[in-house]
N, C-alpha and C. Protein backbone atom coordinates (compact mmCIF):
# COMPACT_ATOMS: atom_id res chain seq x y z
N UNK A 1 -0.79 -50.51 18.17
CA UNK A 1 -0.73 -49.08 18.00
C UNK A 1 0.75 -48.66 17.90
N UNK A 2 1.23 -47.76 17.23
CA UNK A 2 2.58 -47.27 16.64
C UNK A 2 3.07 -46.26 18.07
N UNK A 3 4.13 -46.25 17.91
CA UNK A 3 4.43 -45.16 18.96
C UNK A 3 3.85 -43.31 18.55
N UNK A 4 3.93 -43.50 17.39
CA UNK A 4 3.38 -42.25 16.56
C UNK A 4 1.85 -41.80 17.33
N UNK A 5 0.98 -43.52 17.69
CA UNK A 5 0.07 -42.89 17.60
C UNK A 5 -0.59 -42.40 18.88
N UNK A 6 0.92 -43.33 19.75
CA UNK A 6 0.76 -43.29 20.97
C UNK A 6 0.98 -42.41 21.48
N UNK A 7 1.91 -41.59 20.97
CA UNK A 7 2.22 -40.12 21.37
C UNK A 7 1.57 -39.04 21.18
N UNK A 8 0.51 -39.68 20.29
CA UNK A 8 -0.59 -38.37 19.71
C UNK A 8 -1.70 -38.23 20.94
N UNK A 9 -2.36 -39.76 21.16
CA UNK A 9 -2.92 -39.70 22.42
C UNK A 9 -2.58 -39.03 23.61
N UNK A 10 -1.08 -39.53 23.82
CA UNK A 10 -0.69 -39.14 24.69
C UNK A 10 -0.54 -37.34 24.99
N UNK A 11 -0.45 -36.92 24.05
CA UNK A 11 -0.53 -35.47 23.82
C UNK A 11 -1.94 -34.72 24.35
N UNK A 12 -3.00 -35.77 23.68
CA UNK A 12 -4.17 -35.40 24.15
C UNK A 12 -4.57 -35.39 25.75
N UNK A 13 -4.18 -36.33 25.85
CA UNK A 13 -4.14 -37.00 27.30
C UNK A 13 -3.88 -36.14 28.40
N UNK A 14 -2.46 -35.13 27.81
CA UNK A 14 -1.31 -34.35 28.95
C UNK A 14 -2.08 -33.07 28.85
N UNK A 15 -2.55 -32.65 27.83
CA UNK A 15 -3.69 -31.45 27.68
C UNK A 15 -4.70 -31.32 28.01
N UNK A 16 -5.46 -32.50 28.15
CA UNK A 16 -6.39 -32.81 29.04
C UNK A 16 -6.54 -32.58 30.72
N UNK A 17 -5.32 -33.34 30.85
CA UNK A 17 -5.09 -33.13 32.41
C UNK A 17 -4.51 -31.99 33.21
N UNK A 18 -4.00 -30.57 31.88
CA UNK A 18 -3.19 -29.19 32.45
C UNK A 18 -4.48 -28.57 32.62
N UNK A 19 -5.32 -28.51 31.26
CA UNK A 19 -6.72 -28.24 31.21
C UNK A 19 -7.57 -28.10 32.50
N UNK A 20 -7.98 -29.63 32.54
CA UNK A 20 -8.45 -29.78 33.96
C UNK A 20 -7.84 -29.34 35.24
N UNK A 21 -6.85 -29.12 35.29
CA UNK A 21 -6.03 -28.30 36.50
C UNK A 21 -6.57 -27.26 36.69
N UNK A 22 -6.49 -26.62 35.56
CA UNK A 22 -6.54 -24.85 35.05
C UNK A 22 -8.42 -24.84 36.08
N UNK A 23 -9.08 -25.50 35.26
CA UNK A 23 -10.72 -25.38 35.89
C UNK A 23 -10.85 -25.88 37.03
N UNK A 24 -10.12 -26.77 37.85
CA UNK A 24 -10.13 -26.78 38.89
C UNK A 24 -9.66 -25.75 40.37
N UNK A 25 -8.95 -25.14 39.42
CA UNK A 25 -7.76 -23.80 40.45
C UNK A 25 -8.93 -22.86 40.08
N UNK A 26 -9.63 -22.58 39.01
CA UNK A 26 -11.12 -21.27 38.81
C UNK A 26 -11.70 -21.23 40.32
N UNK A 27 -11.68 -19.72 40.69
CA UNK A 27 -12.86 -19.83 41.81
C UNK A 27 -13.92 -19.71 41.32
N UNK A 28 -15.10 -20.43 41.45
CA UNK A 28 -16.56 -20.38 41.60
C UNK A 28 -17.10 -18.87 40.73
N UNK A 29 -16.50 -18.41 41.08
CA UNK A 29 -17.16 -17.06 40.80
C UNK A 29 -16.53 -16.10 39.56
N UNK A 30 -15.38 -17.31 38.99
CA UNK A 30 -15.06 -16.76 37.22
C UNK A 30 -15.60 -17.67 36.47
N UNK A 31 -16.80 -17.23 36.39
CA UNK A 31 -17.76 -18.38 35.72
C UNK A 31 -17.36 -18.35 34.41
N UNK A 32 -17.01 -17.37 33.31
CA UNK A 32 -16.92 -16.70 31.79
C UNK A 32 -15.57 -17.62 31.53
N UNK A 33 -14.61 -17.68 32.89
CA UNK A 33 -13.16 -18.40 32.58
C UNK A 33 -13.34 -19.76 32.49
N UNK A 34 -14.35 -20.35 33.41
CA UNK A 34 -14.80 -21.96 33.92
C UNK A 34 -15.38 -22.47 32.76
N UNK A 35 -15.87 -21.64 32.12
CA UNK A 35 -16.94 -21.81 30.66
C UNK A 35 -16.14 -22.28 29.50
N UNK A 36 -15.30 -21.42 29.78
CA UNK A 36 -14.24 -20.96 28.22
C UNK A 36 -13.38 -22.31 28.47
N UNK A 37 -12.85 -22.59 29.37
CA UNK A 37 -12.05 -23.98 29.61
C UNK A 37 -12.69 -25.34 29.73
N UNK A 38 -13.83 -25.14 30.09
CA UNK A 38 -14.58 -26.69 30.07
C UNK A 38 -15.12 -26.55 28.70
N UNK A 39 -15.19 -25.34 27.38
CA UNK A 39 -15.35 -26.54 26.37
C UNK A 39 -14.35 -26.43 25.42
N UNK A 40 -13.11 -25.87 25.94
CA UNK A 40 -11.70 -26.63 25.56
C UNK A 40 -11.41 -27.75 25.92
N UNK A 41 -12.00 -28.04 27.06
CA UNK A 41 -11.88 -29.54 27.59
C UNK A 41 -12.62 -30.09 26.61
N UNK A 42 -14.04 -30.10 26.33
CA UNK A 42 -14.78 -30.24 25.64
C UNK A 42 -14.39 -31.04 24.01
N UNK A 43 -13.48 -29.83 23.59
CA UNK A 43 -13.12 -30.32 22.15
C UNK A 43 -11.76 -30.57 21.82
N UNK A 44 -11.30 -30.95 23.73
CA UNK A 44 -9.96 -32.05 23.85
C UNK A 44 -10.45 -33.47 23.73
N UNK A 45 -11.10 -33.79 24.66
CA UNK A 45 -12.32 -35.07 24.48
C UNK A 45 -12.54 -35.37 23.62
N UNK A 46 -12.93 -34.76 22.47
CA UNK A 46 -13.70 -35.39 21.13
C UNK A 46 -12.51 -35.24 20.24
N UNK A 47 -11.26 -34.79 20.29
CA UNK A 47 -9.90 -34.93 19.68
C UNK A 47 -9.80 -36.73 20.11
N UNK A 48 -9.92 -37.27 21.13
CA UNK A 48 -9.27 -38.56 21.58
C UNK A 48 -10.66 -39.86 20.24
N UNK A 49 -11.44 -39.42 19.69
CA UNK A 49 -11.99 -39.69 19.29
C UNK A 49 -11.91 -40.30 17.14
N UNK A 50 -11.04 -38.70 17.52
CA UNK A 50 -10.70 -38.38 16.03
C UNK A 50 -9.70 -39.49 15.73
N UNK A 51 -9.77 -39.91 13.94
CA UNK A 51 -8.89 -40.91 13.71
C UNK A 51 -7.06 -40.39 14.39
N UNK A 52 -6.48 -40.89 13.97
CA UNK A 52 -4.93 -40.68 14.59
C UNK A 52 -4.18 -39.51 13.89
N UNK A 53 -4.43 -40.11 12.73
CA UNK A 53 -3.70 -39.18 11.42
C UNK A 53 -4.22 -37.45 11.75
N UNK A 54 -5.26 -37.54 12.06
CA UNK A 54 -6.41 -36.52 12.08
C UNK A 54 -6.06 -35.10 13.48
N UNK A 55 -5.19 -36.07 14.55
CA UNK A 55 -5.42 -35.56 15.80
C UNK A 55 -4.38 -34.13 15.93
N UNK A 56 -3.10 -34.06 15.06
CA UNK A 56 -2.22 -33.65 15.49
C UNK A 56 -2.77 -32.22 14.48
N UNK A 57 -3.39 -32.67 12.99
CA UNK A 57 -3.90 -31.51 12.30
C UNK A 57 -5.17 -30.40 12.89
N UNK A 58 -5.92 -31.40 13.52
CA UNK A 58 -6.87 -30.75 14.52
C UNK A 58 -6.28 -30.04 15.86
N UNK A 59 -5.60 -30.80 16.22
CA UNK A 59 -4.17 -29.72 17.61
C UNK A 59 -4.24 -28.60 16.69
N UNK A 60 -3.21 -28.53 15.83
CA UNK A 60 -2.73 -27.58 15.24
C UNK A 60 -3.86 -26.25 14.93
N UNK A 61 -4.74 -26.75 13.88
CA UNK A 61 -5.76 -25.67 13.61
C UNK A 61 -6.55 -25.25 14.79
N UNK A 62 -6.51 -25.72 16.06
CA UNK A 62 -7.51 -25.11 17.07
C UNK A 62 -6.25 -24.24 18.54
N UNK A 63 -5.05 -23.97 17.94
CA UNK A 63 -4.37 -22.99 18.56
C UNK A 63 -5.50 -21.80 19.42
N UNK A 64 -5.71 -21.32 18.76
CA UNK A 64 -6.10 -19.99 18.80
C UNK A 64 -7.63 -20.51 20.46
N UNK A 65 -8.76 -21.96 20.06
CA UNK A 65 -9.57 -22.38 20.95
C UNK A 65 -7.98 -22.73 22.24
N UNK A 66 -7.40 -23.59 21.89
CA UNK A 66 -6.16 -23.57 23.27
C UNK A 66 -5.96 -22.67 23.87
N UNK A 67 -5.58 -21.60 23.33
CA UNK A 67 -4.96 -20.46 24.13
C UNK A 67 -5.97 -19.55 24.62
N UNK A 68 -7.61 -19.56 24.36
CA UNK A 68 -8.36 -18.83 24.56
C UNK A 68 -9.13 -18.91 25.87
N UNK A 69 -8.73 -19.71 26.45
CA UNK A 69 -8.66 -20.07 28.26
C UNK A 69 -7.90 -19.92 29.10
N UNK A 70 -6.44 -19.79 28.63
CA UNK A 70 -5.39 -19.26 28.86
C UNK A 70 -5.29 -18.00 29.10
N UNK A 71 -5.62 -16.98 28.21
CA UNK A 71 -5.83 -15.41 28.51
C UNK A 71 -6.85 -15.06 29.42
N UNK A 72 -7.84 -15.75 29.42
CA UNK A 72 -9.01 -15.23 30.36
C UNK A 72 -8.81 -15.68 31.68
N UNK A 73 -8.02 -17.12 31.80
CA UNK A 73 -7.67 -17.02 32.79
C UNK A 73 -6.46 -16.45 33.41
N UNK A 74 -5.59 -15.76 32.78
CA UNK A 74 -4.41 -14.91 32.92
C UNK A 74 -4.70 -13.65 33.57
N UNK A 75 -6.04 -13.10 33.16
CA UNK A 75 -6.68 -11.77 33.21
C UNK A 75 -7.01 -11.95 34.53
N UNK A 76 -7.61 -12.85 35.06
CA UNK A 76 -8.09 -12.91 36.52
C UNK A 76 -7.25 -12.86 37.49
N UNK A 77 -5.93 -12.85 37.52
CA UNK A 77 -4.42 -12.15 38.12
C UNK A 77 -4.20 -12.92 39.58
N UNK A 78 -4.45 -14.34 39.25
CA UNK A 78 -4.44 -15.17 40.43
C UNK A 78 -2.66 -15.98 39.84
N UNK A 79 -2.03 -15.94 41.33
CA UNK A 79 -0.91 -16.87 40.92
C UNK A 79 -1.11 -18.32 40.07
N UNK A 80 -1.92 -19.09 41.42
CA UNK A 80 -1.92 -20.36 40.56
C UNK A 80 -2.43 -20.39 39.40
N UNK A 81 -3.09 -19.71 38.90
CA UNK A 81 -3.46 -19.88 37.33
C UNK A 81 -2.98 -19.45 36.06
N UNK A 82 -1.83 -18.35 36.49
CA UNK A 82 -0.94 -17.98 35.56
C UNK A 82 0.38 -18.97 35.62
N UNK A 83 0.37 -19.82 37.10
CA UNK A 83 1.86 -20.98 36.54
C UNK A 83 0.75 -22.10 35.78
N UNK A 84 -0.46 -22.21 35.81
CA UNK A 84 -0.94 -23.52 35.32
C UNK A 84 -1.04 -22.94 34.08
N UNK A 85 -1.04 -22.11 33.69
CA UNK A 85 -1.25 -21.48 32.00
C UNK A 85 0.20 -21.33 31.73
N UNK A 86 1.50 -20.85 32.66
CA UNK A 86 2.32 -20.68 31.95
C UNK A 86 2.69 -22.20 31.65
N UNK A 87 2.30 -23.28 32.54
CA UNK A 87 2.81 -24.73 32.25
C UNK A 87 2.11 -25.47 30.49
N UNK A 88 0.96 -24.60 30.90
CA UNK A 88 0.11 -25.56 29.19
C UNK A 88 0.86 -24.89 28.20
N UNK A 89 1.21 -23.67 28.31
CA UNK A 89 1.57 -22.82 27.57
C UNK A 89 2.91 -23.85 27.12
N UNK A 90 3.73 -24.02 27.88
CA UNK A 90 5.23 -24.46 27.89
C UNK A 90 4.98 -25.44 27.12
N UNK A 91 4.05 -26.24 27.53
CA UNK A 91 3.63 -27.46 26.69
C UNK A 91 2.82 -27.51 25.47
N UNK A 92 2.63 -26.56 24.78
CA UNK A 92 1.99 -26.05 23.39
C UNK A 92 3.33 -25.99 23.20
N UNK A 93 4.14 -25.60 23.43
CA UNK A 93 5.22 -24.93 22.66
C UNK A 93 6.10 -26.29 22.28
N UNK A 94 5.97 -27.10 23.59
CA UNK A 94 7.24 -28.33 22.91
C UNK A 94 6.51 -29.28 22.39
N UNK A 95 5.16 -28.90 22.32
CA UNK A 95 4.63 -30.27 21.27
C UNK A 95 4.21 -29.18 20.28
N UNK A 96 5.25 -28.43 19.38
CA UNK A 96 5.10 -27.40 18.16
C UNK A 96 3.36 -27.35 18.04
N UNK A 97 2.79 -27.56 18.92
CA UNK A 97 1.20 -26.76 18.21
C UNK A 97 1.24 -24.67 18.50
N UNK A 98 2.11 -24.40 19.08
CA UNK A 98 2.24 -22.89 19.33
C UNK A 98 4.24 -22.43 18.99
N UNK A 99 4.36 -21.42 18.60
CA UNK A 99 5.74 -21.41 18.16
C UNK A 99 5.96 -19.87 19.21
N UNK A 100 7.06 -20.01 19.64
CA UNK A 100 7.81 -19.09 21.08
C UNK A 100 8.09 -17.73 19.48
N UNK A 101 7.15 -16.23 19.97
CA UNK A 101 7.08 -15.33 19.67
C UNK A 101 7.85 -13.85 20.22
């Protein structure tokens, strides 16, 4: 495997695991937020699947599914979940799938 492609995984991998942070810090009772992030998790998983070439174009076009767990969980006005969103966030940005607005 190329370092190219290793880094693509690896991308998946690190998004995977901010992801899972994010739904683990949810209390119980933001079910609509727990939802919205487990099937971003969802169609992080089936990214590790996708050929290689494939993974970074699929990052890219599903911005908008990334960040859409991010706001809902932003809205719920809990500390830890606005540094675990501002951290994925940070990390969209230096792996260019989101550009600083």
């Amino acid at each position: 495997m190329s370092d190219a492609q290793t880094d693509q995984l690896s991308i998946v991998e690190d998004l995977q695991s901010e992801y899972q942070k994010l739904f683990d810090e949810c209390k119980p009772k933001h079910t609509e937020t727990k939802a919205q992030i487990d099937s971003t998790l969802s169609n992080i998983a089936q990214m590790k699947n996708l050929p290689i070439a494939q993974i970074e174009t699929t990052l890219k076009s599903s911005t908008d599914d990334l960040l859409s767990p991010i706001l809902m969980a932003s809205n719920n006005k809990i500390k830890k979940l606005y540094v675990t969103s501002l951290s994925i966030i940070k990390k969209l940005v230096s792996y260019g799938l989101i550009f600083q607005k």
